[in-house]
Protein backbone atom coordinates (compact mmCIF):
# COMPACT_ATOMS: atom_id res chain seq x y z
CA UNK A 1 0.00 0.00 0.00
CA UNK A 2 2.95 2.23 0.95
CA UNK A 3 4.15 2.49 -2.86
CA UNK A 4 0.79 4.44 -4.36
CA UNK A 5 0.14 7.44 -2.02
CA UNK A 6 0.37 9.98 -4.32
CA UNK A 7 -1.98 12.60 -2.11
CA UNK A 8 -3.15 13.28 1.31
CA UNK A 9 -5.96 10.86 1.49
CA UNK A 10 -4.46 7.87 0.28
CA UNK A 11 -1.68 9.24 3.30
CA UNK A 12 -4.59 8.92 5.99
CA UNK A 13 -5.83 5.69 4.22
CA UNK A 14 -2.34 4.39 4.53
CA UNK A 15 -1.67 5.36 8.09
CA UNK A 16 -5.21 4.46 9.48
CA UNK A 17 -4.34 0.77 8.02
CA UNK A 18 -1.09 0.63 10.13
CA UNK A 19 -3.88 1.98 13.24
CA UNK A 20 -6.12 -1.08 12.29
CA UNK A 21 -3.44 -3.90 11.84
CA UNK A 22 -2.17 -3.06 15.31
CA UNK A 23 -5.79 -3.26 16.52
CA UNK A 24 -6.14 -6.42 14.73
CA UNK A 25 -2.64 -7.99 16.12
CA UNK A 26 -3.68 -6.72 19.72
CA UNK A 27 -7.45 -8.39 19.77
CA UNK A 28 -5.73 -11.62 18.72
CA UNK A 29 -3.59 -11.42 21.77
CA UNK A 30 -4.29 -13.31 25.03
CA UNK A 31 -2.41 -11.25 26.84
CA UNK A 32 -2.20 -7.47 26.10
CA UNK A 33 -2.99 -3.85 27.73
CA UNK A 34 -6.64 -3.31 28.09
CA UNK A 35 -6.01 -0.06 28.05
CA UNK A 36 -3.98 0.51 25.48
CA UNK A 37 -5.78 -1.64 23.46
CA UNK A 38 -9.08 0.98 24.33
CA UNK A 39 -6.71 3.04 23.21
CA UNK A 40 -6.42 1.96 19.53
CA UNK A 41 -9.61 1.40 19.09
CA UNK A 42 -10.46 4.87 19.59
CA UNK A 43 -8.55 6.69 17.69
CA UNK A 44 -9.38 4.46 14.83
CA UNK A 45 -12.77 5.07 15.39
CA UNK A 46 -12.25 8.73 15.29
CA UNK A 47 -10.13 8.21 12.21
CA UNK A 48 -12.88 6.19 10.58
CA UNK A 49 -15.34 8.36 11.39
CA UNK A 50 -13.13 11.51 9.94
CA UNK A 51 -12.57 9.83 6.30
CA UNK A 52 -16.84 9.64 6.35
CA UNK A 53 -16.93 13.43 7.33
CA UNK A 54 -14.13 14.42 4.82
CA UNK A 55 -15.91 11.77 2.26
CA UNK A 56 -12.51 10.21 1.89
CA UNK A 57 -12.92 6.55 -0.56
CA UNK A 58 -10.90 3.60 1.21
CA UNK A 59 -10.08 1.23 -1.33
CA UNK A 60 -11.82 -2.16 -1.63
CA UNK A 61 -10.16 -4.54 0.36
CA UNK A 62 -8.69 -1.96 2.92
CA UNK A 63 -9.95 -2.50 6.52
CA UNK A 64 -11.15 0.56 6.75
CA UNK A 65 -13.16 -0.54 3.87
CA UNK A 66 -14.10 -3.62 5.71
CA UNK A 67 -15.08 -1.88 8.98
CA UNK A 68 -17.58 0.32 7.00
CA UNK A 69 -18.92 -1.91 5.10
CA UNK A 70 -19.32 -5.00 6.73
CA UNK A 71 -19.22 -4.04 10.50
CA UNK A 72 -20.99 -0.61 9.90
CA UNK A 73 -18.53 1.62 11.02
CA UNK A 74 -17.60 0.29 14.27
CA UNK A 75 -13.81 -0.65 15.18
CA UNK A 76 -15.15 -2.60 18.08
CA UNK A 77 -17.12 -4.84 16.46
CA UNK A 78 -14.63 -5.45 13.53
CA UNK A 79 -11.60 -5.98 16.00
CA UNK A 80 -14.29 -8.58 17.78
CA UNK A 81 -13.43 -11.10 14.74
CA UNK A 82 -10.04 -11.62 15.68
CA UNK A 83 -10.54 -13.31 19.28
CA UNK A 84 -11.62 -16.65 17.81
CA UNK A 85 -8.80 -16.42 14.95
């Protein structure tokens, strides 16, 4: 994904995917930091909810893409997935 951002969005696309991956890796762990793991999760909701506001386009396949489509909107419920994986 790194290799195509060519603009400001695709920039906040790019680093709101690095957001989600670490919220994926940390719901997958038994062990972790509740409260950093709050943490994450809020600030990519915020960050999801800011690329609806500025009508920002993630690409399809992108978790951000993912979270709005299939879990609608919410970080919690996406990350949710990843405990029985």
């Amino acid at each position: 994904m790194i290799e195509r951002v060519t603009n400001i969005n695709e920039a906040f696309l790019y680093i709101l995917d690095c957001n989600l991956a670490t919220v994926g890796n940390m719901a997958m762990l038994k062990s972790k930091s509740k409260s950093e793991y709050r943490r994450q999760i809020r600030i990519a909701q915020r960050m999801i909810g800011w690329i609806k506001d500025f009508h920002i386009e993630p690409n399809k396949g992108d978790r951000a893409f993912d979270i709005i489509n299939n879990y609608s909107g919410n970080v919690t419920k996406w990350a949710e997935h990843f405990k029985n994986a």
